[in-house]
Protein backbone atom coordinates (compact mmCIF):
# COMPACT_ATOMS: atom_id res chain seq x y z
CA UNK A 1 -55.11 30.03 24.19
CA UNK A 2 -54.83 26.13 24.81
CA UNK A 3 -54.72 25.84 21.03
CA UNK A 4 -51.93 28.04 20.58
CA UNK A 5 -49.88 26.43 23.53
CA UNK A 6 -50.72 23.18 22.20
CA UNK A 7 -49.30 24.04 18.97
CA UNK A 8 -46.54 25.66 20.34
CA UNK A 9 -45.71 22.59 22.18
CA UNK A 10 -46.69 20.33 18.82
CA UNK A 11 -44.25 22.04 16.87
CA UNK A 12 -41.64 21.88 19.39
CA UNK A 13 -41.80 18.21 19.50
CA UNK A 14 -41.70 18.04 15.58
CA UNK A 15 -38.79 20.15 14.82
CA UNK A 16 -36.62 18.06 17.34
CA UNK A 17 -37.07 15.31 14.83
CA UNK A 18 -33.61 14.64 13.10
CA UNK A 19 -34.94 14.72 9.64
CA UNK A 20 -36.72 18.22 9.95
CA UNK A 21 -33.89 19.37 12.11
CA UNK A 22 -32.10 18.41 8.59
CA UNK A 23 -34.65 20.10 6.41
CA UNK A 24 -34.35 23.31 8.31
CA UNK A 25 -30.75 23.61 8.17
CA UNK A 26 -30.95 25.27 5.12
CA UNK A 27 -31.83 28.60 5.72
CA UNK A 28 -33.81 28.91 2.73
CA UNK A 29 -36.61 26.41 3.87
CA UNK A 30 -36.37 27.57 7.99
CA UNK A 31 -37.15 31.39 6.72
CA UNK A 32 -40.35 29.70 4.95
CA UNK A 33 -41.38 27.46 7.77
CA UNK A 34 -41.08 30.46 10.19
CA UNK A 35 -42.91 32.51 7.73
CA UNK A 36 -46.03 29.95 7.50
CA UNK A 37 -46.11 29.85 11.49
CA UNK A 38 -46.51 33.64 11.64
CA UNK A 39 -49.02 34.02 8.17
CA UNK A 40 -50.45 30.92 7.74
CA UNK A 41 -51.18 30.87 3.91
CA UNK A 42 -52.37 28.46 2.32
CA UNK A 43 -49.91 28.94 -1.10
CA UNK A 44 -46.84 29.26 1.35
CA UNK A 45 -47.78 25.98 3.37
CA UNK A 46 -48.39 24.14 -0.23
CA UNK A 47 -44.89 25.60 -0.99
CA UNK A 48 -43.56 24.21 2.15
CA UNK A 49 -45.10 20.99 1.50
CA UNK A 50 -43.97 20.30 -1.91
CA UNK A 51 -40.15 21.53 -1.08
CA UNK A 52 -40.66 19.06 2.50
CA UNK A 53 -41.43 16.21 0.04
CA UNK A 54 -38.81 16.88 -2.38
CA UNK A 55 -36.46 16.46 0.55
CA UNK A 56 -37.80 13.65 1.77
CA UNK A 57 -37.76 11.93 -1.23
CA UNK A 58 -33.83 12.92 -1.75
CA UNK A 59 -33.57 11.54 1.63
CA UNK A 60 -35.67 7.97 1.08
CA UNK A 61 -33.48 7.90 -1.97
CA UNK A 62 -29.87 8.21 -0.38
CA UNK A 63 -31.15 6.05 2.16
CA UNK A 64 -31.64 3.43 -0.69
CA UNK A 65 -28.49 3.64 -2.51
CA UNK A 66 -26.83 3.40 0.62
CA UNK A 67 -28.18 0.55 1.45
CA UNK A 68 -27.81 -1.18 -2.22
CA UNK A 69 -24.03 -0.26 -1.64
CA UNK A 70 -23.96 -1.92 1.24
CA UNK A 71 -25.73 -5.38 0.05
CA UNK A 72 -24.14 -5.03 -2.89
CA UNK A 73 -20.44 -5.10 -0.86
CA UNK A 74 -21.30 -7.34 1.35
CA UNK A 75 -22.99 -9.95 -1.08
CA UNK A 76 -19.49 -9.48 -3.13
CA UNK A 77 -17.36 -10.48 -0.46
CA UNK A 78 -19.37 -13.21 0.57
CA UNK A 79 -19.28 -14.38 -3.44
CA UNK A 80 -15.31 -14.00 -3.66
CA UNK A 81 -14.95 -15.95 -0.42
CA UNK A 82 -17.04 -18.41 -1.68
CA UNK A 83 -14.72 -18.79 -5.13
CA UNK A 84 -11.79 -18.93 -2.68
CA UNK A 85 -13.17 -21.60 -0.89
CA UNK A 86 -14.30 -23.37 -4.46
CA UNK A 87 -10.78 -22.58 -6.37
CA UNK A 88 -8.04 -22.46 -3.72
CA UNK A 89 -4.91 -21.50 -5.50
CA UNK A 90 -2.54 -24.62 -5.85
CA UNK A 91 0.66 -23.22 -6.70
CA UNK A 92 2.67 -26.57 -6.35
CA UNK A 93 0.27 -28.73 -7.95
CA UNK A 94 -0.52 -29.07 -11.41
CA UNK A 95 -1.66 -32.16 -13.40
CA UNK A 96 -0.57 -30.51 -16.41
CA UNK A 97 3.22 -29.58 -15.81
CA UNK A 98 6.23 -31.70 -15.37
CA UNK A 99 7.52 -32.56 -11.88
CA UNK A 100 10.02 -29.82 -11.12
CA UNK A 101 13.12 -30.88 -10.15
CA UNK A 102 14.30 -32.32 -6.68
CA UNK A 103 16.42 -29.90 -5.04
CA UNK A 104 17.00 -26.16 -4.13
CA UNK A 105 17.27 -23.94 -7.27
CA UNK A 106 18.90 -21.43 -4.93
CA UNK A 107 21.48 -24.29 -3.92
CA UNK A 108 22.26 -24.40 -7.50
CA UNK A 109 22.95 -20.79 -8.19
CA UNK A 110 24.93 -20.93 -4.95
CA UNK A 111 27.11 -23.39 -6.38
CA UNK A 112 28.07 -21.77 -9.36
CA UNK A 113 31.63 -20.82 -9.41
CA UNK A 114 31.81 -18.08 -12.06
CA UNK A 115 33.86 -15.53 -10.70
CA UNK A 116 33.53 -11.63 -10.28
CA UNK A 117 36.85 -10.64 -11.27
CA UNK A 118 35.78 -12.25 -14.52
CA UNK A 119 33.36 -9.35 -15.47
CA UNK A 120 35.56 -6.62 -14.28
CA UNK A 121 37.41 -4.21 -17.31
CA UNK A 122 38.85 -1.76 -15.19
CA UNK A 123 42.54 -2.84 -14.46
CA UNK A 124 42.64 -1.07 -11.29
CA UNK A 125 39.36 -2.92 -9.81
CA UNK A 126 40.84 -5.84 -11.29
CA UNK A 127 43.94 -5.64 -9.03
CA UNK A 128 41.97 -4.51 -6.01
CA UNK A 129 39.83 -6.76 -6.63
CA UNK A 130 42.38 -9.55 -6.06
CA UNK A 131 43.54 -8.23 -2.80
CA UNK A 132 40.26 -9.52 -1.30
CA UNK A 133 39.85 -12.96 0.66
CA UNK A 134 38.08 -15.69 -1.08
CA UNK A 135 34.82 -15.17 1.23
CA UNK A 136 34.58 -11.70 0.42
CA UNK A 137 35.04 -12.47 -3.44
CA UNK A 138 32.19 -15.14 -3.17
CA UNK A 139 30.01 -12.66 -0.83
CA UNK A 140 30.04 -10.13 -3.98
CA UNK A 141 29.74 -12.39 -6.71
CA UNK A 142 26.85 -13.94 -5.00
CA UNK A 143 25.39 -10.72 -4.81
CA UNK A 144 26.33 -8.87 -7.97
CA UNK A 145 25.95 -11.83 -10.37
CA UNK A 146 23.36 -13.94 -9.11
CA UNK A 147 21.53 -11.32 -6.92
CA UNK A 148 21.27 -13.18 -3.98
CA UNK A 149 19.83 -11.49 -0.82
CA UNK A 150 22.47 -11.73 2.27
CA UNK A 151 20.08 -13.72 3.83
CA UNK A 152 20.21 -16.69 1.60
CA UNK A 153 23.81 -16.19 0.84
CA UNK A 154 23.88 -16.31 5.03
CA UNK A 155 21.86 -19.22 5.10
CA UNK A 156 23.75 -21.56 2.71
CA UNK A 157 27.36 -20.20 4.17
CA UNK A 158 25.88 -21.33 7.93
CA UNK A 159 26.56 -17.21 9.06
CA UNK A 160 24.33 -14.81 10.37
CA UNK A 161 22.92 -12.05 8.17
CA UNK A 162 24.89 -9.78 10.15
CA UNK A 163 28.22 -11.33 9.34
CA UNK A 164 27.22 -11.74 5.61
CA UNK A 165 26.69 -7.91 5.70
CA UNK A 166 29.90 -6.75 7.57
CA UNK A 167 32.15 -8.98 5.12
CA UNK A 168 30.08 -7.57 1.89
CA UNK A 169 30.69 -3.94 3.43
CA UNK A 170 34.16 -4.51 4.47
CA UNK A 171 35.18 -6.02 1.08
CA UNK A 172 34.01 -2.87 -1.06
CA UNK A 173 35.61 -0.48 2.11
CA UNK A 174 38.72 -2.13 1.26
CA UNK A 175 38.65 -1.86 -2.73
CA UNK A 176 37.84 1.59 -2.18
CA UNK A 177 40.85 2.12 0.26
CA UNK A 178 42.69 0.50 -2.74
CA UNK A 179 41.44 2.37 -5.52
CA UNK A 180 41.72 5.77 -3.95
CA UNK A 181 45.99 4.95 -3.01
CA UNK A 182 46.03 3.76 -6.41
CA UNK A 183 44.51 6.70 -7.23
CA UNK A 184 46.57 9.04 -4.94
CA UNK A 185 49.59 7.27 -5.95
CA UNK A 186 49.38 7.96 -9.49
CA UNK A 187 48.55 12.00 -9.13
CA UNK A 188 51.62 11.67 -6.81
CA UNK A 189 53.83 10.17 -9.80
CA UNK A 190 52.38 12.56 -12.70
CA UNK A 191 53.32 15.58 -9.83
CA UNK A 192 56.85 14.44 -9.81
CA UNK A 193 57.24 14.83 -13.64
């Protein structure tokens, strides 16, 4: 009787171990581990044996690649730090290139004083076009020719980004208003006829 209890208690203490806990999970290998507790066989327990090693082995081997993964990222990021720290990237120095220019390219294309209304075919946007003050002219041609954000369009007026965008959205309000009583005016004169 102290054997059996003894055992009992032995095989309590193993199967609280997290990796048989694992192994018996599968139902397959729990009804063959019950099995050699009740009819302790010898050709069942070498069955139990060689499928408990198979596991284990799967296990030992996950456990590996794991960790490779792991050394292997963290030996990476320690390499491309290490190139960073070798090979900063200059972006304003180069022995190789001319010396750019002195001055603000931006400043430049600010400057420029082609117009909008040049680029414009329709003769009704022309016209309603014209109707605009000269800020909100220059506030669209910055934009639509040069593609300047409103910030730096804001920045080299002295304005806020705000103002920059309630003149752009007030300028195309008002050649819509325009083109639509063009618009309304002419469907009014071909009614007449």
């Amino acid at each position: 009787m102290i054997d059996q209890t003894l055992l009992r208690a032995k095989i309590k203490e193993i199967t609280r171990h997290p990796l048989v806990k694992h192994f018996l999970s599968n139902p397959r290998y729990e009804r063959l581990f019950n099995h050699v507790l009740e009819h302790p066989d010898s050709e069942e327990a070498e069955c139990l044996d060689r499928e408990f090693k198979r596991f284990y082995k799967n296990i030992r081997m996950i456990k590996y690649i794991n960790s490779m993964i792991r050394i292997f990222s963290v030996d990476f990021d320690k390499r491309v730090r290490k190139n960073r720290e070798r090979f900063p990237l200059m972006i304003d120095e180069s022995p190789n290139l001319p010396e750019p220019p002195r001055g603000d390219l931006l400043d430049d294309v600010l400057e420029q004083e082609e117009e909008l209304s040049e680029h414009l075919q329709d003769p009704m946007l022309y016209e309603a076009f014209l109707q605009l003050t000269d800020k909100q002219k220059k506030v669209l041609a910055q934009i639509y020719i040069h593609g300047v954000s409103m910030q730096e369009i804001a920045d080299s007026l002295g304005e806020s980004r705000q103002n920059i965008s309630k003149i752009h959205k007030r300028a195309l309000e008002k050649i819509r208003e325009l083109l639509n009583s063009k618009a309304e005016g002419n469907d009014n004169s071909e009614s007449a006829r």
